[in-house]
PDB file of N, CA and C in Angstrom:
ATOM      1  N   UNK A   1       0.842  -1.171   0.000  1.00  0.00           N
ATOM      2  CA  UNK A   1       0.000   0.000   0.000  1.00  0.00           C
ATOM      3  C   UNK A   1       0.895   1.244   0.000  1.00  0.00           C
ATOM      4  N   UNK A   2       0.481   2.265  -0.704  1.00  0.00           N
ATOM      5  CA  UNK A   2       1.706   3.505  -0.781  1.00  0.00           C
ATOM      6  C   UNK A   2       0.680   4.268   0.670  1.00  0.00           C
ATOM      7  N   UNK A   3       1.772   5.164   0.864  1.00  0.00           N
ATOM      8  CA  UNK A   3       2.248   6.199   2.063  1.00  0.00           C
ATOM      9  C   UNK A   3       1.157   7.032   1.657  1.00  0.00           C
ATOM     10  N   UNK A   4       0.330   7.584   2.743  1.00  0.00           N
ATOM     11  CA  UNK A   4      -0.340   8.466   2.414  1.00  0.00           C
ATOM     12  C   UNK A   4      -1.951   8.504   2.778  1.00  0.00           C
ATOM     13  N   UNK A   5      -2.930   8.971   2.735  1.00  0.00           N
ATOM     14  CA  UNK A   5      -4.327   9.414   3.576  1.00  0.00           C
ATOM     15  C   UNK A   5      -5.581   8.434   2.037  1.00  0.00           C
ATOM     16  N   UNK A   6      -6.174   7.755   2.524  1.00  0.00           N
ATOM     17  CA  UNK A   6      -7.187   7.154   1.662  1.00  0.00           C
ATOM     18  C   UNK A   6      -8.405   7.057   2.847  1.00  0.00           C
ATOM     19  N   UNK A   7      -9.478   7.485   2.034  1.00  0.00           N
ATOM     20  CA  UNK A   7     -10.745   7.643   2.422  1.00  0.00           C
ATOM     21  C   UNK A   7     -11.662   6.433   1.699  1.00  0.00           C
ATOM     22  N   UNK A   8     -12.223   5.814   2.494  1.00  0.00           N
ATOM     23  CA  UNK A   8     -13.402   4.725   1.823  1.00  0.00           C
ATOM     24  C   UNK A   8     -14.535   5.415   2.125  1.00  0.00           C
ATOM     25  N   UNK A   9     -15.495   5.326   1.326  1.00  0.00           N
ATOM     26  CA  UNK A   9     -16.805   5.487   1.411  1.00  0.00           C
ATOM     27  C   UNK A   9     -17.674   4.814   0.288  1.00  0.00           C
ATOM     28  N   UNK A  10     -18.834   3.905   1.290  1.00  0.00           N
ATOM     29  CA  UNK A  10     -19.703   3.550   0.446  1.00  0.00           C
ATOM     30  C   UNK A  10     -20.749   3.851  -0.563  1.00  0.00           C
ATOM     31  N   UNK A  11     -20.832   5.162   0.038  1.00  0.00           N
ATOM     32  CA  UNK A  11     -22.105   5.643  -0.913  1.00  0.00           C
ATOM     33  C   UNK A  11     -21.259   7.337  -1.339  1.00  0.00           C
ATOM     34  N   UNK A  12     -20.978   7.776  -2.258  1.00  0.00           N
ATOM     35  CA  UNK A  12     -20.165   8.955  -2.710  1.00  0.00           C
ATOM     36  C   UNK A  12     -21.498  10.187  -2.340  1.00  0.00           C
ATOM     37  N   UNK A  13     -23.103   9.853  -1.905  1.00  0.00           N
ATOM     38  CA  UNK A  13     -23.709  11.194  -1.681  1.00  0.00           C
ATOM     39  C   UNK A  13     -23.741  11.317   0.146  1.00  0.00           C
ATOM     40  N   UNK A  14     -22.913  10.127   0.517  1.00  0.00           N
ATOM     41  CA  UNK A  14     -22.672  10.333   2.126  1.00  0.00           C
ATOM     42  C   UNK A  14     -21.497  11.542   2.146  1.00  0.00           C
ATOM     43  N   UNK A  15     -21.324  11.741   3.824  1.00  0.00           N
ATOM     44  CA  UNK A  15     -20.350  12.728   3.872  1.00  0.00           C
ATOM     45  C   UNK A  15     -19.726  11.814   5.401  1.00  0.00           C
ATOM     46  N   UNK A  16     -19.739  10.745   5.338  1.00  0.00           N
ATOM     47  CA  UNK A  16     -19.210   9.963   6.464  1.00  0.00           C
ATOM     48  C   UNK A  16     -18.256   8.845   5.463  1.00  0.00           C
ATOM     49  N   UNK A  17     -17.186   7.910   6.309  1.00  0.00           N
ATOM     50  CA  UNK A  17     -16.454   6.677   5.525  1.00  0.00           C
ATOM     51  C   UNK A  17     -15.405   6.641   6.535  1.00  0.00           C
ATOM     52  N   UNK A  18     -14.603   6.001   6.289  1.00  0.00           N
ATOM     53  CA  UNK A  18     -13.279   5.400   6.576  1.00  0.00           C
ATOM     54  C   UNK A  18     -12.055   6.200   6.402  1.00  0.00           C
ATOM     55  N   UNK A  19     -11.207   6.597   7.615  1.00  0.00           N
ATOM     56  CA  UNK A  19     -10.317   7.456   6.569  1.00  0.00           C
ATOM     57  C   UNK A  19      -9.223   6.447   7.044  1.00  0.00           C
ATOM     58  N   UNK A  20      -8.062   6.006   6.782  1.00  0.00           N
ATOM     59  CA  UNK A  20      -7.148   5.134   6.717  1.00  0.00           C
ATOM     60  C   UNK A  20      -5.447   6.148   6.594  1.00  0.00           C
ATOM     61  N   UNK A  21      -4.840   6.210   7.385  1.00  0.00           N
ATOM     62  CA  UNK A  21      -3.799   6.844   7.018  1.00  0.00           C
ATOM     63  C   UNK A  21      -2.361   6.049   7.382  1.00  0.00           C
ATOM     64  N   UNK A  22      -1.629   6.409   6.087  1.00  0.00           N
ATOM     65  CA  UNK A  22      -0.390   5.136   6.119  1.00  0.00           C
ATOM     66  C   UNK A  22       0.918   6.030   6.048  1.00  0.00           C
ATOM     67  N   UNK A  23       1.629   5.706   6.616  1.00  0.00           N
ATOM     68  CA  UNK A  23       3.327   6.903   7.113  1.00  0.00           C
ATOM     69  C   UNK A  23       4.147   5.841   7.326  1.00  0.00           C
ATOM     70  N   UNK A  24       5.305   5.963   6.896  1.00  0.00           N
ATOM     71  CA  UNK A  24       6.868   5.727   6.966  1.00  0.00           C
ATOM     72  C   UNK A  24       7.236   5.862   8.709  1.00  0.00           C
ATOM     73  N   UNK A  25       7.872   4.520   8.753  1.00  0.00           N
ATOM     74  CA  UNK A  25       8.268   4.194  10.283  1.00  0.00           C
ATOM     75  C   UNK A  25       8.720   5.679  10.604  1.00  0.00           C
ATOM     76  N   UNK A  26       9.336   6.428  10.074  1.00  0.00           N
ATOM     77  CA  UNK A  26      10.362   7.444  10.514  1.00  0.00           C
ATOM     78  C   UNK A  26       9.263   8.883  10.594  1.00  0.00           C
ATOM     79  N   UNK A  27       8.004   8.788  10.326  1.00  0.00           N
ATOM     80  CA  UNK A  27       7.084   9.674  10.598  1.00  0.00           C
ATOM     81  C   UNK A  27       6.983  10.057  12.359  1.00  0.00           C
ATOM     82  N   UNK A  28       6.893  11.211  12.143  1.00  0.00           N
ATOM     83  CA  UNK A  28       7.213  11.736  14.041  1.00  0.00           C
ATOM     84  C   UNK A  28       5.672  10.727  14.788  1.00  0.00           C
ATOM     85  N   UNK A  29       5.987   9.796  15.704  1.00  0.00           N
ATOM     86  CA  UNK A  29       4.828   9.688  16.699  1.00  0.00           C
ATOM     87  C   UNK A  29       4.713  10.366  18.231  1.00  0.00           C
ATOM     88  N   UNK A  30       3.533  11.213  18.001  1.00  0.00           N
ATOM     89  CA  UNK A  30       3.001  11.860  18.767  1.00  0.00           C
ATOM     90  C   UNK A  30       1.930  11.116  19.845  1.00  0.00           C
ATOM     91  N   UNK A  31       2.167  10.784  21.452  1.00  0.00           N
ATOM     92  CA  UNK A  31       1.989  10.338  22.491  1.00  0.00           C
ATOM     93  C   UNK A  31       0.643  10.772  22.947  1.00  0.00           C
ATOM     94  N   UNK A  32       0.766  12.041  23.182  1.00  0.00           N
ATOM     95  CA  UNK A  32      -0.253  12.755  23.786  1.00  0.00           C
ATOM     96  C   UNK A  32      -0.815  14.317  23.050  1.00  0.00           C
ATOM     97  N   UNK A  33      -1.688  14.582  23.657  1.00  0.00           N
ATOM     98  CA  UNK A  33      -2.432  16.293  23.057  1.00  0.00           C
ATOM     99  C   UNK A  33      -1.688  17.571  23.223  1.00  0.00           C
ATOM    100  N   UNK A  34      -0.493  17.345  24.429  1.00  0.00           N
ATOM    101  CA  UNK A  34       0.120  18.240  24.923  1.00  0.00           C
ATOM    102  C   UNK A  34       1.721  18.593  24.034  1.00  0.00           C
ATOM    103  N   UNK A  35       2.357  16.935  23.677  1.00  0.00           N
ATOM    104  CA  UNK A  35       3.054  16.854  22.365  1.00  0.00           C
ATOM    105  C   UNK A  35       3.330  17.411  21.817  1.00  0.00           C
ATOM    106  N   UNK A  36       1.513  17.132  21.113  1.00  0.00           N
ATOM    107  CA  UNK A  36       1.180  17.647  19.337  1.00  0.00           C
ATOM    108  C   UNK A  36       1.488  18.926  19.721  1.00  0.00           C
ATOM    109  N   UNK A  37       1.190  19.844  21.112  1.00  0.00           N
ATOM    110  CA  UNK A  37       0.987  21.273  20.608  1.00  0.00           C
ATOM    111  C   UNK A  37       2.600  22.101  20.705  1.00  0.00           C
ATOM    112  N   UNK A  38       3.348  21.417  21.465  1.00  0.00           N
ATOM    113  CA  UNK A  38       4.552  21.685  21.466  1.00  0.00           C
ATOM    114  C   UNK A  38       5.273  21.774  20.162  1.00  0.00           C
ATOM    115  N   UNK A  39       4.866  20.491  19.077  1.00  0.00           N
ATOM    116  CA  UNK A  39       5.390  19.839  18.108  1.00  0.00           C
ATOM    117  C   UNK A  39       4.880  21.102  17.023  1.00  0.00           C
ATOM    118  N   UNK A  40       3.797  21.759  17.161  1.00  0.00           N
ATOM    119  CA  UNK A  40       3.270  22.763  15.965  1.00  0.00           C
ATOM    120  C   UNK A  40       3.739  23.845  16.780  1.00  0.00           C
ATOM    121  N   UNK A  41       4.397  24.119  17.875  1.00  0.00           N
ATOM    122  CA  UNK A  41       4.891  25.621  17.953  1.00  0.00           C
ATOM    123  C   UNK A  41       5.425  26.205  16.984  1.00  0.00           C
ATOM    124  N   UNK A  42       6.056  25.752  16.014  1.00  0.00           N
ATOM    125  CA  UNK A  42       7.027  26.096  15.182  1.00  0.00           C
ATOM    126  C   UNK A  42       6.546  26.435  13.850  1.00  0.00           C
ATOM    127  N   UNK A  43       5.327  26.086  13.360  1.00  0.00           N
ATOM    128  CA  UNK A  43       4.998  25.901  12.241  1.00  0.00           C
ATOM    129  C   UNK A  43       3.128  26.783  12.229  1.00  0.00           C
ATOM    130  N   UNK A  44       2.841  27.456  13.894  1.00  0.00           N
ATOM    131  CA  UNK A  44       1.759  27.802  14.140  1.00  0.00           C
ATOM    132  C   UNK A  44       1.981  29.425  14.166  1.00  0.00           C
ATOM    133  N   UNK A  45       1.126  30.497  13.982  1.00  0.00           N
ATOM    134  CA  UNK A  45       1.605  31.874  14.535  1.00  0.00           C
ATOM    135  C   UNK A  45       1.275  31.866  16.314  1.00  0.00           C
ATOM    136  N   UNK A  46       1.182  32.376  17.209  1.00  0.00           N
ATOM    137  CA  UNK A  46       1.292  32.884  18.275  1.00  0.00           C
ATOM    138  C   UNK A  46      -0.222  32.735  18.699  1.00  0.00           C
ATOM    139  N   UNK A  47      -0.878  33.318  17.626  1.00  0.00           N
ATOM    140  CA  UNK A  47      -2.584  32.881  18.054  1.00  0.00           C
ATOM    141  C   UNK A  47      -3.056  31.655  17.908  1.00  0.00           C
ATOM    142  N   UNK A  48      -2.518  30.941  16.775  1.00  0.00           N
ATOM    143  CA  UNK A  48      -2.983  29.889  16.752  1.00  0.00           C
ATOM    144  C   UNK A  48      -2.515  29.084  17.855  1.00  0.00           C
ATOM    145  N   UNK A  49      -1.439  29.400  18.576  1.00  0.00           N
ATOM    146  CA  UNK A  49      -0.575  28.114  19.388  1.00  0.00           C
ATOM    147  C   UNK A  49      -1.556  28.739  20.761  1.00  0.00           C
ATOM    148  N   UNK A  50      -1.577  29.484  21.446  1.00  0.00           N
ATOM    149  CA  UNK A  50      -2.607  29.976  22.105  1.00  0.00           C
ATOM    150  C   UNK A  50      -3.906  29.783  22.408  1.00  0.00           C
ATOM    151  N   UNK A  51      -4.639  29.612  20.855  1.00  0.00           N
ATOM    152  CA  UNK A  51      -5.818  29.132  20.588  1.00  0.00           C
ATOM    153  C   UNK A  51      -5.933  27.416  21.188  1.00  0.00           C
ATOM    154  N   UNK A  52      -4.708  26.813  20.540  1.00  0.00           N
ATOM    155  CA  UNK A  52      -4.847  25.152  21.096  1.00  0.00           C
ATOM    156  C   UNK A  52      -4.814  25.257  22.349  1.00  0.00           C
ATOM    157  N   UNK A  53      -3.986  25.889  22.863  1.00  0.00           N
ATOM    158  CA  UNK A  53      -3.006  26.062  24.441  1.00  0.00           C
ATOM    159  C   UNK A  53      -4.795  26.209  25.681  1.00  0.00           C
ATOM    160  N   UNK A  54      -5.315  26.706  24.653  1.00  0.00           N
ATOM    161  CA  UNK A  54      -6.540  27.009  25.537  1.00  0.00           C
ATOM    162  C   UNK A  54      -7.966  26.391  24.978  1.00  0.00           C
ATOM    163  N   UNK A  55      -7.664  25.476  24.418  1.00  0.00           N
ATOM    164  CA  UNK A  55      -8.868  24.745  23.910  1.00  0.00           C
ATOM    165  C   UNK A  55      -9.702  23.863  24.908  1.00  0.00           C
ATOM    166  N   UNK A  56     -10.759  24.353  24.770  1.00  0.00           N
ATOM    167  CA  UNK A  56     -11.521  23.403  26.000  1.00  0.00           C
ATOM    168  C   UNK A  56     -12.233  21.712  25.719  1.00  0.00           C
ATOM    169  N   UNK A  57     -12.135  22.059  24.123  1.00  0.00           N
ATOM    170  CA  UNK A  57     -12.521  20.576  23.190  1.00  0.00           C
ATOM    171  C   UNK A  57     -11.439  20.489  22.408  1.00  0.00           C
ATOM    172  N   UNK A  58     -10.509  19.638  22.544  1.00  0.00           N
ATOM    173  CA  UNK A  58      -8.904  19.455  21.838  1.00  0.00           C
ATOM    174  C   UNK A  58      -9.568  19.309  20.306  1.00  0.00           C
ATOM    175  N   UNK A  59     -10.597  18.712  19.836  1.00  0.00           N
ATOM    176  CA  UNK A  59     -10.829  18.394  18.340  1.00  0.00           C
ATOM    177  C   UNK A  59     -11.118  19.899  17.999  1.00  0.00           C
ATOM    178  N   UNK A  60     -11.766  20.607  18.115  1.00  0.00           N
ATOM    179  CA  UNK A  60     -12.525  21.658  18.038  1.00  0.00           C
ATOM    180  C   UNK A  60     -11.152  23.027  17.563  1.00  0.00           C
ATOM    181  N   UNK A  61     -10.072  22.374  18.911  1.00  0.00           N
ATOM    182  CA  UNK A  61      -9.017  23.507  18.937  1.00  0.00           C
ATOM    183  C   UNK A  61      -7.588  23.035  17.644  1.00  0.00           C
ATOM    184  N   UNK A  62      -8.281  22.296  16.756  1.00  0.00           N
ATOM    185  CA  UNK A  62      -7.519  22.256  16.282  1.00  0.00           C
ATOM    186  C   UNK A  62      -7.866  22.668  14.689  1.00  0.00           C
ATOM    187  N   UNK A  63      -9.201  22.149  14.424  1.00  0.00           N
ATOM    188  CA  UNK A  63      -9.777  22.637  13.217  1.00  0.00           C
ATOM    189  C   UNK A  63      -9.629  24.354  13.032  1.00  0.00           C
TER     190      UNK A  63
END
């Protein structure tokens, strides 16, 4: 299977399916929520890292 994000879905007028994601041993693994946000300091502006830093629903604070 190649590297990379594949979505199944049975019916193409749903908006639900399977998402399947495949990475190279050497892809960073991330432990915990607190990690990830350390891990995007670098790549986030100041509000956004803030915004996670204070998210009260971790899914929510990341979209």
């Amino acid at each position: 299977m190649k590297r990379g994000i594949i979505f199944f879905q049975t019916d193409t007028a749903a908006s639900t399916g399977l998402l399947l994601k495949t990475t190279h041993e050497s892809f960073p693994k991330v432990k915990d929520w607190e990690e990830m946000v350390q891990m995007v300091t670098y790549i986030s502006t100041r509000k956004e890292h803030e915004a996670l830093l204070l998210a009260e629903d971790k899914k929510k604070g990341i979209g």
